[in-house]
PDB file of N, CA and C in Angstrom:
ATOM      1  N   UNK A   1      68.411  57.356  22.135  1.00  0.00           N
ATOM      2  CA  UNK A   1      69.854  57.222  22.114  1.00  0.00           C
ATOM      3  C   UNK A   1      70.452  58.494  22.682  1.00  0.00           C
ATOM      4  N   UNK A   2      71.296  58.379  23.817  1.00  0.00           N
ATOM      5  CA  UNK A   2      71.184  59.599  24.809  1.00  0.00           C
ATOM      6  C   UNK A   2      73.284  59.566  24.445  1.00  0.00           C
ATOM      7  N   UNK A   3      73.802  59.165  23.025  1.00  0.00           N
ATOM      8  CA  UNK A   3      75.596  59.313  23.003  1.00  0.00           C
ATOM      9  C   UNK A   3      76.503  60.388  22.321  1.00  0.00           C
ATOM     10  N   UNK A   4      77.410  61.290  22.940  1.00  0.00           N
ATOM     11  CA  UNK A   4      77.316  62.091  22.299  1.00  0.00           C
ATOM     12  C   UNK A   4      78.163  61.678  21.118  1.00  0.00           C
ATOM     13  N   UNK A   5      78.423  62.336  20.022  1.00  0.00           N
ATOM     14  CA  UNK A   5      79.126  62.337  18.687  1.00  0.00           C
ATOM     15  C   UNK A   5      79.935  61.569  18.661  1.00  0.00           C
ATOM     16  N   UNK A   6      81.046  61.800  19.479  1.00  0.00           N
ATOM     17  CA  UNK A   6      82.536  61.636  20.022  1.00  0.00           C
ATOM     18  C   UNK A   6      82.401  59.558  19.496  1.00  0.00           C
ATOM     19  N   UNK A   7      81.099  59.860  20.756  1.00  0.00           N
ATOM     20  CA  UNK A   7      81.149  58.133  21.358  1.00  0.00           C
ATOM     21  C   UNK A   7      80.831  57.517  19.816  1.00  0.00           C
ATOM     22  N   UNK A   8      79.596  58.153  19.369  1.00  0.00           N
ATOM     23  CA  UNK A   8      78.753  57.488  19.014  1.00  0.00           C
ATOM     24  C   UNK A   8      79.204  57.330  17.199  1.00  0.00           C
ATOM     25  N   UNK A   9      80.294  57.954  16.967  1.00  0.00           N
ATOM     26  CA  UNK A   9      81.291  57.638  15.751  1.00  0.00           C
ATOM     27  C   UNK A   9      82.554  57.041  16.110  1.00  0.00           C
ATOM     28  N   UNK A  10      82.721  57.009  17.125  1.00  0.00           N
ATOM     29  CA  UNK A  10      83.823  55.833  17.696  1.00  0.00           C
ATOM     30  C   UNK A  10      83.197  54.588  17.291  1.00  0.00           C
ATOM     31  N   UNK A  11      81.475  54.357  17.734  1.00  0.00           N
ATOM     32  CA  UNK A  11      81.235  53.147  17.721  1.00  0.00           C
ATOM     33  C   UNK A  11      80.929  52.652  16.065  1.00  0.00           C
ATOM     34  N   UNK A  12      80.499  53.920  15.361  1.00  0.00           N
ATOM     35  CA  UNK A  12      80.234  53.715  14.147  1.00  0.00           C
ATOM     36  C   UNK A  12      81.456  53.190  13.091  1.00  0.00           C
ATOM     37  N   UNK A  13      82.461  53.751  13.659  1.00  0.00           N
ATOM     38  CA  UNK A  13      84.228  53.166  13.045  1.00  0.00           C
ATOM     39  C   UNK A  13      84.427  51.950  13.419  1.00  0.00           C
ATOM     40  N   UNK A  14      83.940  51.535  14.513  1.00  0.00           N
ATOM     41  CA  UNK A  14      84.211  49.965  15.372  1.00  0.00           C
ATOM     42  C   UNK A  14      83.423  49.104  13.969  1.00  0.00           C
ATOM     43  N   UNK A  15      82.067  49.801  13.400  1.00  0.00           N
ATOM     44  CA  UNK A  15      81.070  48.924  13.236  1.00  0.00           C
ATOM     45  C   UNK A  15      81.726  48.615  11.582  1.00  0.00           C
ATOM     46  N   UNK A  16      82.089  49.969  11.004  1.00  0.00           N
ATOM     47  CA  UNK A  16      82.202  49.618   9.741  1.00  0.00           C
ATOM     48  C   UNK A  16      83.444  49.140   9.228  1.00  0.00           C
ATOM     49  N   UNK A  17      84.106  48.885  10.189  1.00  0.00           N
ATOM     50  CA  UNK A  17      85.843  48.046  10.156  1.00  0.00           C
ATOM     51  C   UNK A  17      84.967  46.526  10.372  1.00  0.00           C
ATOM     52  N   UNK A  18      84.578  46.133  11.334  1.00  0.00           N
ATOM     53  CA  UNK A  18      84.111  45.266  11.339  1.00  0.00           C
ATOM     54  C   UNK A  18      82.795  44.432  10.308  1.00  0.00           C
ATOM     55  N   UNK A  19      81.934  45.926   9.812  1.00  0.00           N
ATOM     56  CA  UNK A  19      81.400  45.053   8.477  1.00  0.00           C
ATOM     57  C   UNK A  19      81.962  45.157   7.194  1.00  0.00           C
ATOM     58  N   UNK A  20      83.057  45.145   7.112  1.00  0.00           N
ATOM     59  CA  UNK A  20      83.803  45.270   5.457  1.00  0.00           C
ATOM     60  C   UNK A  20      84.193  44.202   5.678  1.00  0.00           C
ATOM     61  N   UNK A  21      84.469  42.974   6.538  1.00  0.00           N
ATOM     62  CA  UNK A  21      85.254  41.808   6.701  1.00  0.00           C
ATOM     63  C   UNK A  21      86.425  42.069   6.184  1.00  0.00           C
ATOM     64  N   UNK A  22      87.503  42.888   7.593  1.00  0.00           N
ATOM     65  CA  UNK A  22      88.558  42.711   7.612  1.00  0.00           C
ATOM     66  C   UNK A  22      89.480  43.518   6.572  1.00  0.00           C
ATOM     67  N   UNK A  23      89.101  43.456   4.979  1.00  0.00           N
ATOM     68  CA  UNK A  23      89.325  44.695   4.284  1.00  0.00           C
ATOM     69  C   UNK A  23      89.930  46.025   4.554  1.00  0.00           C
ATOM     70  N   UNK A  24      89.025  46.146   5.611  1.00  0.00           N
ATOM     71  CA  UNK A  24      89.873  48.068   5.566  1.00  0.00           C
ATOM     72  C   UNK A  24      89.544  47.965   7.149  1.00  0.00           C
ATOM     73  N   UNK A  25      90.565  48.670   7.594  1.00  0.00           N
ATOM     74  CA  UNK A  25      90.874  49.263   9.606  1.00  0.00           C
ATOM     75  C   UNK A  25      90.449  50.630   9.278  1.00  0.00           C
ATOM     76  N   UNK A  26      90.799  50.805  11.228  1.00  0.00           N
ATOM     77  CA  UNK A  26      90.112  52.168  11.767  1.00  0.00           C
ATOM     78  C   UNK A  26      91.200  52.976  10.784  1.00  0.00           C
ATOM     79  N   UNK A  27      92.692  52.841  10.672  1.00  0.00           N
ATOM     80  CA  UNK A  27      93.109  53.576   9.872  1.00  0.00           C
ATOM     81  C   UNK A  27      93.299  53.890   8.702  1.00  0.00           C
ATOM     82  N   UNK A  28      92.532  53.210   7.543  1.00  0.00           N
ATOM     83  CA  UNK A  28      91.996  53.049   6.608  1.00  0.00           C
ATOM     84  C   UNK A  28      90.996  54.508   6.296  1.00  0.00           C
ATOM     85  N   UNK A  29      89.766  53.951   7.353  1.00  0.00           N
ATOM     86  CA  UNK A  29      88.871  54.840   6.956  1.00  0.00           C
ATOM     87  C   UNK A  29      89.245  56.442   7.476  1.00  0.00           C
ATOM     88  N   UNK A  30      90.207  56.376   8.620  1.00  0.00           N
ATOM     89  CA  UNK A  30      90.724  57.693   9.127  1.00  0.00           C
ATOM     90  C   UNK A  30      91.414  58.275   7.828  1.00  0.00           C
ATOM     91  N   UNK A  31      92.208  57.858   7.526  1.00  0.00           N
ATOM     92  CA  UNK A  31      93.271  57.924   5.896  1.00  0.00           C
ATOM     93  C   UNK A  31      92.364  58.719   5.103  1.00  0.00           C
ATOM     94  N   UNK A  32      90.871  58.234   5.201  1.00  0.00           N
ATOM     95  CA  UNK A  32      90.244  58.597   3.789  1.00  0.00           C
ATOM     96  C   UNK A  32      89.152  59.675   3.783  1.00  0.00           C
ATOM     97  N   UNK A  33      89.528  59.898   5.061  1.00  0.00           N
ATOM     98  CA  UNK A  33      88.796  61.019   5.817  1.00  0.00           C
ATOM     99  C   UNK A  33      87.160  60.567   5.745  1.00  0.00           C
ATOM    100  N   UNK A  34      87.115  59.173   6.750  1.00  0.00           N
ATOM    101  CA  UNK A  34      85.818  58.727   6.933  1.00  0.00           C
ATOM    102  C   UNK A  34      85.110  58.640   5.697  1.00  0.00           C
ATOM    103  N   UNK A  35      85.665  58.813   4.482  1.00  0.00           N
ATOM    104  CA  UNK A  35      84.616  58.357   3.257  1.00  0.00           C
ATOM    105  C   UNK A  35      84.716  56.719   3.090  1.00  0.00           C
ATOM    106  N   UNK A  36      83.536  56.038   2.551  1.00  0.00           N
ATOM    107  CA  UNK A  36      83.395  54.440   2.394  1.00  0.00           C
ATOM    108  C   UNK A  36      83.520  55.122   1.043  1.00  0.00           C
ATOM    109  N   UNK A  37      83.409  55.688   0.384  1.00  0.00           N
ATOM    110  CA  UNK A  37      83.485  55.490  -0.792  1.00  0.00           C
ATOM    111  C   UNK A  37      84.627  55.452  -1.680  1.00  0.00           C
ATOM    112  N   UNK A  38      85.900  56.242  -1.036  1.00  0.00           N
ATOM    113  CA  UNK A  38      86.892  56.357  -1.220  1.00  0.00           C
ATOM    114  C   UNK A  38      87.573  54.853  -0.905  1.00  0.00           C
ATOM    115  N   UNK A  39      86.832  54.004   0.045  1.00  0.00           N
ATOM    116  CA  UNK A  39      87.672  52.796   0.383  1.00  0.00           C
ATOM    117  C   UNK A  39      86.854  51.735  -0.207  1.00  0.00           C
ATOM    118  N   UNK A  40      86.116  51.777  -1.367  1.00  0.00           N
ATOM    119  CA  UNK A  40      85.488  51.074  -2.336  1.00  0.00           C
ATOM    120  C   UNK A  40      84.545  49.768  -1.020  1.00  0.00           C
ATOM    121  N   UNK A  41      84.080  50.405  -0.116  1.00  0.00           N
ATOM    122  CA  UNK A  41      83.329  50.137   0.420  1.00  0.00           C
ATOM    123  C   UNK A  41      81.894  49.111  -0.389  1.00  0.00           C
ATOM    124  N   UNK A  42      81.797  47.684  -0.144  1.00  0.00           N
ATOM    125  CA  UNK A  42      80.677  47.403  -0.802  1.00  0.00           C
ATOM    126  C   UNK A  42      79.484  47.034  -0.882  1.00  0.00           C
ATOM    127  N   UNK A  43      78.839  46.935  -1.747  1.00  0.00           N
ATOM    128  CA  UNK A  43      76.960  47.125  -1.240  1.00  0.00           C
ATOM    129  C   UNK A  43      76.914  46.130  -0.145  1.00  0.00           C
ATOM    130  N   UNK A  44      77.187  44.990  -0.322  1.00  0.00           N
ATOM    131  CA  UNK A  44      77.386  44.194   0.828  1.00  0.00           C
ATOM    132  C   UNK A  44      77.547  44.385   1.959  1.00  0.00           C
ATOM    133  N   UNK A  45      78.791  44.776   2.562  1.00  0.00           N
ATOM    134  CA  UNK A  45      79.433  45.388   3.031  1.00  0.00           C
ATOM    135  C   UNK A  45      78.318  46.721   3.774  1.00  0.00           C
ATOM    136  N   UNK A  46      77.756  47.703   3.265  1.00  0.00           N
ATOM    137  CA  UNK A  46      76.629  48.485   3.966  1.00  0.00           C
ATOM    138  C   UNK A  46      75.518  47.860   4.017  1.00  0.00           C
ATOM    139  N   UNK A  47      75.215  46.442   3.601  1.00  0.00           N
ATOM    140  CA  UNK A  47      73.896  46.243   4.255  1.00  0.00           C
ATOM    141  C   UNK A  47      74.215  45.407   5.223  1.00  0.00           C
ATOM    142  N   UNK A  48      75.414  45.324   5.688  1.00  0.00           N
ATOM    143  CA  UNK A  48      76.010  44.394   7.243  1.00  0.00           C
ATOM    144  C   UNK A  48      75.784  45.732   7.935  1.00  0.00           C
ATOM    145  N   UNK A  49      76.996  46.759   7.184  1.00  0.00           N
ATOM    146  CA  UNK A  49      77.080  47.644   8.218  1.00  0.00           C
ATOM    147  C   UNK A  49      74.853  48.150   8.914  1.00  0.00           C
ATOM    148  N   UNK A  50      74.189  48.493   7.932  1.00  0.00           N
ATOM    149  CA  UNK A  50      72.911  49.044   8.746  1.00  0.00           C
ATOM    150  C   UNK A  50      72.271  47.840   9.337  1.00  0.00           C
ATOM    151  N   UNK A  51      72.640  46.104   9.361  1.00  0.00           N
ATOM    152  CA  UNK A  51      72.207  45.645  10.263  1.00  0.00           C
ATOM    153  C   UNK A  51      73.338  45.259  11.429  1.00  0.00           C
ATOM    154  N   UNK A  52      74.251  45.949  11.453  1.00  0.00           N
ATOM    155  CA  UNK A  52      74.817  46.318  12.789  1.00  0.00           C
ATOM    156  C   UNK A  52      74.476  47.296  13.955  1.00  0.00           C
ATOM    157  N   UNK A  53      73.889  48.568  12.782  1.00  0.00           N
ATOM    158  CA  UNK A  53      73.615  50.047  13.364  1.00  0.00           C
ATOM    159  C   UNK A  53      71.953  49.510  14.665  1.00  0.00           C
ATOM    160  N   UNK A  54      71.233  48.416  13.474  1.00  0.00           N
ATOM    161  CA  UNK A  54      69.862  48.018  14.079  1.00  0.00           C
ATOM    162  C   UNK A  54      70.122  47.563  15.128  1.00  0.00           C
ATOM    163  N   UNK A  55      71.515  46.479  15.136  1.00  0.00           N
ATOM    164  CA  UNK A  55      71.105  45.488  16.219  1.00  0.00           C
ATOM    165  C   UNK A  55      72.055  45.774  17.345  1.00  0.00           C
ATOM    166  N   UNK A  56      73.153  45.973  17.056  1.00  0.00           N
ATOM    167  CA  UNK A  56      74.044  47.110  18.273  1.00  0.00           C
ATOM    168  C   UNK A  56      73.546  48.684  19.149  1.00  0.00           C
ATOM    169  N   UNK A  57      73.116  49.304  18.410  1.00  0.00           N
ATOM    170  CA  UNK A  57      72.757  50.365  18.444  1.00  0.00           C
ATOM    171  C   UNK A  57      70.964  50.705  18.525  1.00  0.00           C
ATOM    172  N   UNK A  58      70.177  49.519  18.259  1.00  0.00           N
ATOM    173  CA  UNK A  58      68.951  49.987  18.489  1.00  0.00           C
ATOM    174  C   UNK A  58      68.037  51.076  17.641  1.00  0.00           C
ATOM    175  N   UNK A  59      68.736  51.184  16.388  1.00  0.00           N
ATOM    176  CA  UNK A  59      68.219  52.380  15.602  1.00  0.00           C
ATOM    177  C   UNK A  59      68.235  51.774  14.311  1.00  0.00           C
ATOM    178  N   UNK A  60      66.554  51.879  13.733  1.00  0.00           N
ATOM    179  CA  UNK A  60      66.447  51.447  12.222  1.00  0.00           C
ATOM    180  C   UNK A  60      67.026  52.670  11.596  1.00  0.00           C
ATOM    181  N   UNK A  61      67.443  52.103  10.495  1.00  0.00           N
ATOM    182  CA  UNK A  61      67.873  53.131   9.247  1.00  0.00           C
ATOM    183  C   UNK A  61      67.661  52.734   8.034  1.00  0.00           C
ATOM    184  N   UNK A  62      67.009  52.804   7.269  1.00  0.00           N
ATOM    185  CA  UNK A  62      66.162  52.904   6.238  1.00  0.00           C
ATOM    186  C   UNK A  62      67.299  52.920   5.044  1.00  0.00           C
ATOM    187  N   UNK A  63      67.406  50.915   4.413  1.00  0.00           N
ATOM    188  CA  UNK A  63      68.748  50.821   4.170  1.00  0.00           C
ATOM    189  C   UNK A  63      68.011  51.935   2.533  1.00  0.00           C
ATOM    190  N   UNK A  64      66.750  52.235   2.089  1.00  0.00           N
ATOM    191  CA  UNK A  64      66.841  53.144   0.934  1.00  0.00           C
ATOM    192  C   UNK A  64      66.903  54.565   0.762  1.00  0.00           C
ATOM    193  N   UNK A  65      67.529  55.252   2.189  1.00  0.00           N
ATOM    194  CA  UNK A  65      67.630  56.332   2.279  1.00  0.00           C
ATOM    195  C   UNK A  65      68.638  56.916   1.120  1.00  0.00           C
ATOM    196  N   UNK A  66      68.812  58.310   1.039  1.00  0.00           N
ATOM    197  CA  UNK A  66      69.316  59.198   0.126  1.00  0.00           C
ATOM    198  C   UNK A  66      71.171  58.544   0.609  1.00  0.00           C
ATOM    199  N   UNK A  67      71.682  57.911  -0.797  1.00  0.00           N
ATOM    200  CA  UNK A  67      73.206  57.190  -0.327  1.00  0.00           C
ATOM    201  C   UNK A  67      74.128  57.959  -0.249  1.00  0.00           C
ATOM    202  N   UNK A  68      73.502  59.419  -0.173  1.00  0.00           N
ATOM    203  CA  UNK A  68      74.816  60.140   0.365  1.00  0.00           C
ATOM    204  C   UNK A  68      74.702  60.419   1.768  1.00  0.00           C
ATOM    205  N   UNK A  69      73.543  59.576   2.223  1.00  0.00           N
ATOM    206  CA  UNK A  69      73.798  59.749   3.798  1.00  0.00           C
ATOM    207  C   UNK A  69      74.859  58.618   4.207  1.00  0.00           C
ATOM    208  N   UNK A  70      74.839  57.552   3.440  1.00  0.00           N
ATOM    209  CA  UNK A  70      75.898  56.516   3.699  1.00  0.00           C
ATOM    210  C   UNK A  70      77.315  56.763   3.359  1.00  0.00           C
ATOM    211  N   UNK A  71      77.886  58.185   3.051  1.00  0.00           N
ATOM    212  CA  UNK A  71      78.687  58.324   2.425  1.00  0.00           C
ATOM    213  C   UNK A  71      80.356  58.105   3.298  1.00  0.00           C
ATOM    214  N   UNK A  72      79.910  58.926   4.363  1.00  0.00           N
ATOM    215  CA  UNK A  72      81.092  58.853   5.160  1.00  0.00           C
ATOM    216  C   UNK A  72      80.376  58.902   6.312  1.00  0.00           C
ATOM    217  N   UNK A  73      81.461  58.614   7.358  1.00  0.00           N
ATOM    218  CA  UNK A  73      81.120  58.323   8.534  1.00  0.00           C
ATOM    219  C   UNK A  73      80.919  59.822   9.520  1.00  0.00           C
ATOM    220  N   UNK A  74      80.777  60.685   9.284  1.00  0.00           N
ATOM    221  CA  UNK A  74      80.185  61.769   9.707  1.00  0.00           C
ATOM    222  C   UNK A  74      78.479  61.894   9.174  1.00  0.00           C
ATOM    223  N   UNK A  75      78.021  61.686   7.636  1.00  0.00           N
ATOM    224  CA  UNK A  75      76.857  61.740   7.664  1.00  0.00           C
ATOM    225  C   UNK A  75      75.946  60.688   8.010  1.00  0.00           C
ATOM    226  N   UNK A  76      77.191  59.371   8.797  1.00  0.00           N
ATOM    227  CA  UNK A  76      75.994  58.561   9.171  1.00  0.00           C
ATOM    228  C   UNK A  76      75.851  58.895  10.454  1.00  0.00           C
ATOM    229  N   UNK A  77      76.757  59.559  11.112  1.00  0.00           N
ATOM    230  CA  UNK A  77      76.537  60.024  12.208  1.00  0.00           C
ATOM    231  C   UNK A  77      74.995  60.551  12.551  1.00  0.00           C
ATOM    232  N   UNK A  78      75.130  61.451  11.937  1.00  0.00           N
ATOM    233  CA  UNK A  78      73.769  62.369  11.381  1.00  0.00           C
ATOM    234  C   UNK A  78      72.651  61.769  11.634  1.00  0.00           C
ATOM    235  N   UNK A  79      72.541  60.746  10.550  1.00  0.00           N
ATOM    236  CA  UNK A  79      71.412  59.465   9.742  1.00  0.00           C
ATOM    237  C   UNK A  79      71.147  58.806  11.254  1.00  0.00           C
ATOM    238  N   UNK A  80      72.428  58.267  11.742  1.00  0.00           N
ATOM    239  CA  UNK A  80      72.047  57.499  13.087  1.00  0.00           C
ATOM    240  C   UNK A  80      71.650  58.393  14.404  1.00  0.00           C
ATOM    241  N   UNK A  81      71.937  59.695  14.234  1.00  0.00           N
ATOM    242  CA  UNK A  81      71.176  60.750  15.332  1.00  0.00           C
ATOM    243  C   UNK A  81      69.445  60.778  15.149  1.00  0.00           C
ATOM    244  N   UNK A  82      69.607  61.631  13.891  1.00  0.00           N
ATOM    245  CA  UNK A  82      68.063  61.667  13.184  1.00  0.00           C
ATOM    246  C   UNK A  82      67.173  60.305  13.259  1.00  0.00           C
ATOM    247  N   UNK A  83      67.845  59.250  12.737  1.00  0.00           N
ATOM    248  CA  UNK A  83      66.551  57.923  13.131  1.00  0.00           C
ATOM    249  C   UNK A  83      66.652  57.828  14.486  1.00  0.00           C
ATOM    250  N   UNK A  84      67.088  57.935  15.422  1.00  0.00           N
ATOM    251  CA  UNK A  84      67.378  57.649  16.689  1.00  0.00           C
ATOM    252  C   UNK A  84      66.157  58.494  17.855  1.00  0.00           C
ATOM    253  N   UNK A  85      65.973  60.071  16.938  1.00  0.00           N
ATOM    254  CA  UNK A  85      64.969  61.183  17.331  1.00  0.00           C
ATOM    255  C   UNK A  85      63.941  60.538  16.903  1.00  0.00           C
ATOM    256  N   UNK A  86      63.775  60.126  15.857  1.00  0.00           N
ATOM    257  CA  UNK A  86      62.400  59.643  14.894  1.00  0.00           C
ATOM    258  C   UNK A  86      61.545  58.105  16.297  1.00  0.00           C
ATOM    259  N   UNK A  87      63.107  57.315  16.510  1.00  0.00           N
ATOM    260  CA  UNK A  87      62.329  56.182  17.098  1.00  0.00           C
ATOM    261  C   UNK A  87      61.883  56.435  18.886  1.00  0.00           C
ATOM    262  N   UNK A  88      62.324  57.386  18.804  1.00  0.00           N
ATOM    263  CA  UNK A  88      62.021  57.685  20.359  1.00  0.00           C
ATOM    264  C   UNK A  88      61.063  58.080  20.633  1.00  0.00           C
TER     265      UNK A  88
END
């Protein structure tokens, strides 16, 4: 995965507006300063979002990783850099 940050949490905001079904917008999670947790984000809800990350994005993520990598959308940034090094 060759995207830098910028892009590649643009696409991650696209993904997790789109797996909360409709619930919460890009300005939602901007509001909450990229925390899901603050926007009662639900288990559901993140196991759409990491089979979005798989199937859009091409990168497993290990839905039993440490859940404060799922926390906000900066440390999935991270999570989706790091598996991204791992699968290459």
């Amino acid at each position: 995965m060759h995207t830098d940050s910028t892009t590649l949490r643009a696409e991650l905001l696209r993904l997790i507006v789109s797996s909360g079904d409709g619930a919460i917008g890009e300005a939602d999670v901007t509001a909450a300063d990229g925390s899901l947790r603050a926007l009662n984000y639900s288990s559901l809800s993140y196991m759409r979002l990491i089979d979005a990350i798989e199937n859009e994005l091409g990168v497993y993520v290990d839905p039993e990783a440490d859940p404060e990598r799922f926390a906000t959308i900066d440390s999935l940034v991270d999570l989706v850099r790091e598996s991204a090094d791992v699968d290459a």
